[in-house]
Protein backbone atom coordinates (compact mmCIF):
# COMPACT_ATOMS: atom_id res chain seq x y z
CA UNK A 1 -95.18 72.86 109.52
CA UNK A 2 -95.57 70.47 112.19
CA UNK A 3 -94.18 70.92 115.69
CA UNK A 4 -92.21 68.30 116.49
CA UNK A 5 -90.02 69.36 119.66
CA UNK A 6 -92.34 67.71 121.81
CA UNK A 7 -92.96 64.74 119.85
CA UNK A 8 -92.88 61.60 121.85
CA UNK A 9 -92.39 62.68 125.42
CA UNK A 10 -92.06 59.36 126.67
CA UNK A 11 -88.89 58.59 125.10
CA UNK A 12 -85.77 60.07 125.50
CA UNK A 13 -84.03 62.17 123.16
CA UNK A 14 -80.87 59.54 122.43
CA UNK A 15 -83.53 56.78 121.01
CA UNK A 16 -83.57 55.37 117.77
CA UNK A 17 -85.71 57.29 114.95
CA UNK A 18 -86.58 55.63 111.80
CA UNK A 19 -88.64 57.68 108.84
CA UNK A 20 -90.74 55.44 106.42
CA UNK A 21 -92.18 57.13 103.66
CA UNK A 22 -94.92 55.70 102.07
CA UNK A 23 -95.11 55.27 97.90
CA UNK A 24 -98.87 57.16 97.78
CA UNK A 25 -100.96 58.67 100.35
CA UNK A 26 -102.88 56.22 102.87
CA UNK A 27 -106.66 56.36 102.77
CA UNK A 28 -108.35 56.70 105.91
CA UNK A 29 -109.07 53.02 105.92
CA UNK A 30 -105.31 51.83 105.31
CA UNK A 31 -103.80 54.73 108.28
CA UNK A 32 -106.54 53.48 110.74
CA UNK A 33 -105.23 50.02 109.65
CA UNK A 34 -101.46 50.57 109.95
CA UNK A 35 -101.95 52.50 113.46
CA UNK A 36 -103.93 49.48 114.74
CA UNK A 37 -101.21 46.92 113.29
CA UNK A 38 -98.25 49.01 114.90
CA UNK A 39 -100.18 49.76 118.19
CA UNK A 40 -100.73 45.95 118.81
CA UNK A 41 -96.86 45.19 117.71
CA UNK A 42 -95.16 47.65 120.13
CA UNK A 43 -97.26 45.99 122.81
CA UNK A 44 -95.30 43.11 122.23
CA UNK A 45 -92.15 44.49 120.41
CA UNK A 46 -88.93 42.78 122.26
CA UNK A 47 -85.38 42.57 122.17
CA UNK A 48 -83.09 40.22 123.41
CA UNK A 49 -86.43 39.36 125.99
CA UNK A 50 -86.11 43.11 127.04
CA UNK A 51 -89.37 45.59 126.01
CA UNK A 52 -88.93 47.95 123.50
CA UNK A 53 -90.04 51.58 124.33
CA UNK A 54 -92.08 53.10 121.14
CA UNK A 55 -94.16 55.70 120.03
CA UNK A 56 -95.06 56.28 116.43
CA UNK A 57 -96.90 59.32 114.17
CA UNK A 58 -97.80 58.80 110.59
CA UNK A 59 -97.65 62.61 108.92
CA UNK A 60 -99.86 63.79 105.80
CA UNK A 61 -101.10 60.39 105.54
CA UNK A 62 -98.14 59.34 104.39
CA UNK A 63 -94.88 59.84 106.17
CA UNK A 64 -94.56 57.21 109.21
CA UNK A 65 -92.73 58.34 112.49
CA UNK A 66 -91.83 55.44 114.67
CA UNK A 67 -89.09 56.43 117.55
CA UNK A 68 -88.25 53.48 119.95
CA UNK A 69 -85.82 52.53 123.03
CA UNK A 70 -84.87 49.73 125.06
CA UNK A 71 -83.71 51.00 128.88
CA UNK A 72 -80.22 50.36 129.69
CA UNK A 73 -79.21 49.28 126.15
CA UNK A 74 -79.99 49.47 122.54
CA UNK A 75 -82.19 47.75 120.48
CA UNK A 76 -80.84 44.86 118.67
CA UNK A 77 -80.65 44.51 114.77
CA UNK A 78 -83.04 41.66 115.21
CA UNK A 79 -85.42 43.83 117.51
CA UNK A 80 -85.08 46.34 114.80
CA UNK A 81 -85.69 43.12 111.84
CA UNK A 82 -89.26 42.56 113.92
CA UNK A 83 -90.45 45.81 113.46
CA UNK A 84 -89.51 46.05 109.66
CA UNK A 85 -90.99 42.60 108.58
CA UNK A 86 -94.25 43.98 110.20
CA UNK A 87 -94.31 47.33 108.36
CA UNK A 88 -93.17 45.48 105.02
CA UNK A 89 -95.53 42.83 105.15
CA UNK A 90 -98.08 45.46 105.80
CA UNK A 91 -97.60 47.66 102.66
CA UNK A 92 -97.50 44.47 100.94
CA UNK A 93 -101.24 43.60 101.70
CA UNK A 94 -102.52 46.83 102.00
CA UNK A 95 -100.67 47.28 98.22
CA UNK A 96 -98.32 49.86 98.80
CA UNK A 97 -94.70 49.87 98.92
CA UNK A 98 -92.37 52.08 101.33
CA UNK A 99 -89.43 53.89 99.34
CA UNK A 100 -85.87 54.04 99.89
CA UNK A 101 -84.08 56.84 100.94
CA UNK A 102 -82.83 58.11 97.38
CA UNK A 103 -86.21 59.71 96.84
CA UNK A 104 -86.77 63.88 97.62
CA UNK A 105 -89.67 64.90 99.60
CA UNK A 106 -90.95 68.26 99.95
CA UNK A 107 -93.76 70.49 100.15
CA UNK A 108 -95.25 72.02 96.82
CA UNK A 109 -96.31 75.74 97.23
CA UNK A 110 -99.64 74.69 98.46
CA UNK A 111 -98.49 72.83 101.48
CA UNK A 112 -99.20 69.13 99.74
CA UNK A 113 -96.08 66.48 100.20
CA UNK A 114 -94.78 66.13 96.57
CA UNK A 115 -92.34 62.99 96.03
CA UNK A 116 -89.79 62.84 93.04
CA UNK A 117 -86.18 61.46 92.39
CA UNK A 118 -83.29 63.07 92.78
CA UNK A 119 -82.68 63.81 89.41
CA UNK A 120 -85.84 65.74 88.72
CA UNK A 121 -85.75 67.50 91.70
CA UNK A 122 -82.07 68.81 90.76
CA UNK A 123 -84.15 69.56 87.47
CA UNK A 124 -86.63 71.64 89.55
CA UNK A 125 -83.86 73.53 91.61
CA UNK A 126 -82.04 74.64 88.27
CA UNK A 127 -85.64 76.20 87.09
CA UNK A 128 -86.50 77.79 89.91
CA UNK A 129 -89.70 75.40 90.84
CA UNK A 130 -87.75 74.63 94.03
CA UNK A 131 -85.65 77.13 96.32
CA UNK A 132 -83.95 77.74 99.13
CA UNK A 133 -87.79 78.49 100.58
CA UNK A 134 -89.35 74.89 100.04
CA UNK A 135 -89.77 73.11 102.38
CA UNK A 136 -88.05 69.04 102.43
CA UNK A 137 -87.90 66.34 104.79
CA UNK A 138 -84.43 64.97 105.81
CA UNK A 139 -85.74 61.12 106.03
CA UNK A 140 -82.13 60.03 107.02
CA UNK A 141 -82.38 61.17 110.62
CA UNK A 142 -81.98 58.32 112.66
CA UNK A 143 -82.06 59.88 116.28
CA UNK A 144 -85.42 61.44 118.07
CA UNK A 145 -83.25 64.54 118.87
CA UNK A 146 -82.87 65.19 115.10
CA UNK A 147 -86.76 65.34 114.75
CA UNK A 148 -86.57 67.32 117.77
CA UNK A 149 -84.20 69.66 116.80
CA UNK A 150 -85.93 70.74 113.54
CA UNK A 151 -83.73 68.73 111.19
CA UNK A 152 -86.59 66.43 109.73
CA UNK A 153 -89.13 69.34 107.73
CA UNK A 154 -87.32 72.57 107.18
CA UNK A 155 -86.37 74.62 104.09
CA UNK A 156 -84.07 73.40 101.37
CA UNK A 157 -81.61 75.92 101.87
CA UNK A 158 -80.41 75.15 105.57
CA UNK A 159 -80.94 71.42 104.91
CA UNK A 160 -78.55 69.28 102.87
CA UNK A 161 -80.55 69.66 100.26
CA UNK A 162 -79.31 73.22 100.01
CA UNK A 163 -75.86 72.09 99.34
CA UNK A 164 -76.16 69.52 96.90
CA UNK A 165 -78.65 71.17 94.74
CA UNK A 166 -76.87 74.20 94.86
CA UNK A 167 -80.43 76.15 96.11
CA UNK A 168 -79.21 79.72 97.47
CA UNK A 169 -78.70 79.86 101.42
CA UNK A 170 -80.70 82.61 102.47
CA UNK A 171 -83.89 81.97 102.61
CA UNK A 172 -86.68 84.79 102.33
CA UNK A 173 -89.71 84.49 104.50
């Protein structure tokens, strides 16, 4: 698991966290591309004519990170609209698509990121192929403190995840 309590030291831990999960992993070719596309937009990235603080990580190729701040303020929805349209149009020529937050992430017993719905991964958590030990990513954090904090990747059964799929709360080591 990833260490993410330092993540982003130069932004503070009240800014604005948003967790895009790609639909596939990105090849080496389409991460070097995204990083180059988001490292020339947060040079310019604005709002309301005031710069926009950001940092960004993309995670086993296909989880992307991107944390950002305005000083003095908060970033406006159309600050926020800037950076979507970019990320959006992105997937759409590199032909992948970002998903929505109704889908489960989590870490199969070999470490790799696994991706299903909801309903199949209440499946799995009835037969046991899931537990209160897996790990799962909480991509509805919205604050860098969250990430901070050890609420993004932790196991199922002190996550959310515990609760609604009914996954036992202690969890063995």
């Amino acid at each position: 698991m990833i260490d993410y309590s330092q993540i982003f030291p130069s932004l503070d831990s009240d800014s604005k966290l948003w967790v895009f999960v790609a639909d596939h992993p990105m090849s080496t070719q389409d991460k070097a591309a995204l990083t180059a596309e988001i490292a020339s937009f947060m040079h310019s990235w604005s709002s309301h004519g005031r710069k926009v603080i950001a940092d960004f990580q993309i995670v086993d190729r296909q989880i992307l990170l991107l944390s950002a701040m305005v000083e003095q303020g908060e970033i406006s929805g159309c600050g926020i609209d800037k950076s979507l349209h970019v990320l959006e149009q992105f997937a759409a020529q590199n032909n992948f698509s970002w998903l929505g937050h109704l889908s489960i992430i989590y870490r199969d017993t070999s470490g790799t990121l696994q991706i299903v719905s909801r309903s199949d991964f209440r499946v799995m958590a009835r037969s046991g192929a899931v537990t209160a030990a897996t790990t799962v990513f909480d991509t509805s954090i919205s604050l860098l403190s969250e990430l901070r904090n050890g609420d993004f990747e932790r196991s199922a059964g002190t996550s959310w995840h515990g609760r609604v799929f009914q996954l036992e709360t202690s969890v063995h080591a």
